[in-house]
N, C-alpha and C. Protein backbone atom coordinates (compact mmCIF):
# COMPACT_ATOMS: atom_id res chain seq x y z
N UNK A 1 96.43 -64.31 -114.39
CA UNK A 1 95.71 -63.14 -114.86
C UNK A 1 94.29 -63.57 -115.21
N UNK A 2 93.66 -62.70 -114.69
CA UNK A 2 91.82 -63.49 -114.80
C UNK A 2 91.73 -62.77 -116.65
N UNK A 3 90.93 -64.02 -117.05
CA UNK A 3 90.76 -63.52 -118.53
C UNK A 3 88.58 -63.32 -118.41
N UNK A 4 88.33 -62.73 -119.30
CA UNK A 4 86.92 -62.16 -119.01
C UNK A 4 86.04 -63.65 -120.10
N UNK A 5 85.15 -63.85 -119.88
CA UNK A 5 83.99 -65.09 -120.50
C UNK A 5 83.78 -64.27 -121.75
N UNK A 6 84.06 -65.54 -122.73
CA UNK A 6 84.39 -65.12 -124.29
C UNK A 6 82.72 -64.48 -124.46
N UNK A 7 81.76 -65.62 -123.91
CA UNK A 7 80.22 -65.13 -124.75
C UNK A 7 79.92 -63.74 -124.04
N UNK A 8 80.41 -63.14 -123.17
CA UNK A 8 80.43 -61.98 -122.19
C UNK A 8 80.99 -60.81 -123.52
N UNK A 9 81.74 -60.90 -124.02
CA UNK A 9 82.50 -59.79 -124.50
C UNK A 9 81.39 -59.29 -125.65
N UNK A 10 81.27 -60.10 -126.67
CA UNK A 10 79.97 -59.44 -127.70
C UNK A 10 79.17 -58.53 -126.85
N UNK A 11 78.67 -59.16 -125.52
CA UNK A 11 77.56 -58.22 -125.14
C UNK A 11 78.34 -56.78 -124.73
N UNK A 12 79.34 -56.76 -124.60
CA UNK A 12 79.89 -55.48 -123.92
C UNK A 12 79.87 -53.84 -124.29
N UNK A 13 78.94 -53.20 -123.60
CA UNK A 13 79.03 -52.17 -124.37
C UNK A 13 79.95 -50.90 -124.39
N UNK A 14 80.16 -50.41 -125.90
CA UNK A 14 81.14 -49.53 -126.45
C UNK A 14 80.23 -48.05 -126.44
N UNK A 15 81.02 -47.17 -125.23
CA UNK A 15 80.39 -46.19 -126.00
C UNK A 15 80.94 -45.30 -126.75
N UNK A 16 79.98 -44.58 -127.54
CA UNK A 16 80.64 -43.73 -128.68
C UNK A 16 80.35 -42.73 -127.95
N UNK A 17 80.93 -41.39 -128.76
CA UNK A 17 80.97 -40.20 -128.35
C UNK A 17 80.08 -39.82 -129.78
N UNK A 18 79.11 -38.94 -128.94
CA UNK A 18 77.68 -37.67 -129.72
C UNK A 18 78.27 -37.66 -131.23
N UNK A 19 77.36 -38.18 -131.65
CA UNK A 19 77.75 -37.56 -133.63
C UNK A 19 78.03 -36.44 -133.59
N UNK A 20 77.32 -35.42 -133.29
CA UNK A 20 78.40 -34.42 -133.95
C UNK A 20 80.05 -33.92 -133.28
N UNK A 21 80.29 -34.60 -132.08
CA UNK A 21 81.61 -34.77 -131.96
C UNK A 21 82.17 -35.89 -133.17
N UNK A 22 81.83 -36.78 -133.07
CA UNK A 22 82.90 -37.60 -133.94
C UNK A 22 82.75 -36.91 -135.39
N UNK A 23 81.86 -35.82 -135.78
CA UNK A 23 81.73 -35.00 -137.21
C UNK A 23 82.94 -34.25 -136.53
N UNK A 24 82.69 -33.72 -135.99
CA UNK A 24 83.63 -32.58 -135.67
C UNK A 24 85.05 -32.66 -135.50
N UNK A 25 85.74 -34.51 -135.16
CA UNK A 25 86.46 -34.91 -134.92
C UNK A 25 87.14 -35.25 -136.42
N UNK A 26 85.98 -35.89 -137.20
CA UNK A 26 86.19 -35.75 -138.45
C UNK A 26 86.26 -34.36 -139.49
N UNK A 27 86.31 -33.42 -139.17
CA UNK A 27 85.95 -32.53 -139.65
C UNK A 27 87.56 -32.01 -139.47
N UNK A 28 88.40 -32.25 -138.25
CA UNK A 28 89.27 -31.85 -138.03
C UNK A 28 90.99 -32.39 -138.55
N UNK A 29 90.58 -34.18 -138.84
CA UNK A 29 91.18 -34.97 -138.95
C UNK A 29 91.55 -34.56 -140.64
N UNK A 30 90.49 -34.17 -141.36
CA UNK A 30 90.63 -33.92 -142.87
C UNK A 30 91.24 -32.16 -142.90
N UNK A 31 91.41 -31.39 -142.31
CA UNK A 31 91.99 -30.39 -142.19
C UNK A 31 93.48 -30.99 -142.10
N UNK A 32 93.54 -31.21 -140.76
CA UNK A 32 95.11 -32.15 -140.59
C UNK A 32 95.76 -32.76 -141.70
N UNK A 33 95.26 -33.60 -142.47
CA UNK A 33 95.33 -34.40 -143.37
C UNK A 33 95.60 -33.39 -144.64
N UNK A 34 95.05 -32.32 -144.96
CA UNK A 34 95.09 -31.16 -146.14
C UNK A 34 96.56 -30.55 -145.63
N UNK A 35 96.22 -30.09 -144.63
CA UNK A 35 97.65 -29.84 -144.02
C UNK A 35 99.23 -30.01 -144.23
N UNK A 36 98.82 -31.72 -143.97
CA UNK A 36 100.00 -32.54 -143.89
C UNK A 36 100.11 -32.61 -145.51
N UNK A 37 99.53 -32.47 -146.30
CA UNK A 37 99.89 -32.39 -147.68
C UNK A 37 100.23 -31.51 -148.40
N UNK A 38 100.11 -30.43 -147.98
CA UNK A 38 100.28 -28.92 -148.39
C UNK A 38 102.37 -28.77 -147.64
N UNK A 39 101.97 -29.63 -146.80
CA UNK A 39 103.13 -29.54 -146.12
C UNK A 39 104.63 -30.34 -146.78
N UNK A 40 103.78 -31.38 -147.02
CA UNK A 40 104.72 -32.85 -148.00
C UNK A 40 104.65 -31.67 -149.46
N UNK A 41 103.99 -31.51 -150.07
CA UNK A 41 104.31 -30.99 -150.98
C UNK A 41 105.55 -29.66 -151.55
N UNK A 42 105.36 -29.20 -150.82
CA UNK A 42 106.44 -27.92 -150.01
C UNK A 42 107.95 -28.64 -150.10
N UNK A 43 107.89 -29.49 -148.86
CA UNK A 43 109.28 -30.05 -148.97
C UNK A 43 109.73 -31.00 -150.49
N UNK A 44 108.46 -31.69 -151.01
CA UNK A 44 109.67 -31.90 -152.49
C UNK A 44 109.74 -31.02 -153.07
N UNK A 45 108.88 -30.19 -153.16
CA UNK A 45 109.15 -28.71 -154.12
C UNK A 45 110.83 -28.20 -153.67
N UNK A 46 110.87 -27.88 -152.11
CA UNK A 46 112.38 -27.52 -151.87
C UNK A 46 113.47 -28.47 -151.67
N UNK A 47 113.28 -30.18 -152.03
CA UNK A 47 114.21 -30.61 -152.24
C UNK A 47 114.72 -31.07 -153.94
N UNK A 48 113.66 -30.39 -154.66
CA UNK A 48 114.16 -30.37 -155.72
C UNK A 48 114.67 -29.26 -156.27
N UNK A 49 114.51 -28.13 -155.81
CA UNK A 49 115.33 -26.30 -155.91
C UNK A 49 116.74 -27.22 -155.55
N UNK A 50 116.81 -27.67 -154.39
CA UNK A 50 117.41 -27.87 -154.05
C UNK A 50 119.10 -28.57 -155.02
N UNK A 51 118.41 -29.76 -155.25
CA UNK A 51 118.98 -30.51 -156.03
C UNK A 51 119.77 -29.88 -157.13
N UNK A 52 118.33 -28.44 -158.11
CA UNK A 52 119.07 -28.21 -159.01
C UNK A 52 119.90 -27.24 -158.41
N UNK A 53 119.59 -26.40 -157.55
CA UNK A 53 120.98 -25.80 -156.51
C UNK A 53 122.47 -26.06 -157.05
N UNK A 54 122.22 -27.38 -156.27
CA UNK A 54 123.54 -28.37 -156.26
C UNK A 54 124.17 -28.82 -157.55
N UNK A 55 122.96 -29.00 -158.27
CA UNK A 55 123.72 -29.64 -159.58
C UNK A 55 124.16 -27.86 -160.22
N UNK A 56 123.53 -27.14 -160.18
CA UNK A 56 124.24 -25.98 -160.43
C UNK A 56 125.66 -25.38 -160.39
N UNK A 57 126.11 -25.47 -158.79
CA UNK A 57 126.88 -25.48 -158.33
C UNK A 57 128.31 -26.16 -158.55
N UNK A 58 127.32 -27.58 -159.14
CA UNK A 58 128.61 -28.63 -159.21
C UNK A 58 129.20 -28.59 -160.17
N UNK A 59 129.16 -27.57 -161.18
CA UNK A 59 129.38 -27.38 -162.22
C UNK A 59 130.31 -26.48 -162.69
């Protein structure tokens, strides 16, 4: 397998994508992220109804 010349690689260029895509990318990632917490939050809320449900029940 050909491997590429180590002093070669530093020079190699990365491109990025337009700031205001990667804003926008970021912009989207923290929505997601609010999301996913609104979401986690929800489920312990209903696995603790839950629980007292059960312990209700068990009674």
């Amino acid at each position: 397998m050909p491997r590429g010349d180590r002093k070669a690689i530093p020079n190699f260029p990365i491109p990025l994508p337009p700031l205001p895509l990667q804003q926008l990318f970021a912009h989207r990632i923290e929505q997601i992220e609010h999301q996913k917490a609104e979401v986690q939050k929800a489920i312990t809320d209903l696995k603790t109804l839950l629980a007292s449900r059960m312990q209700y029940w068990g009674e």
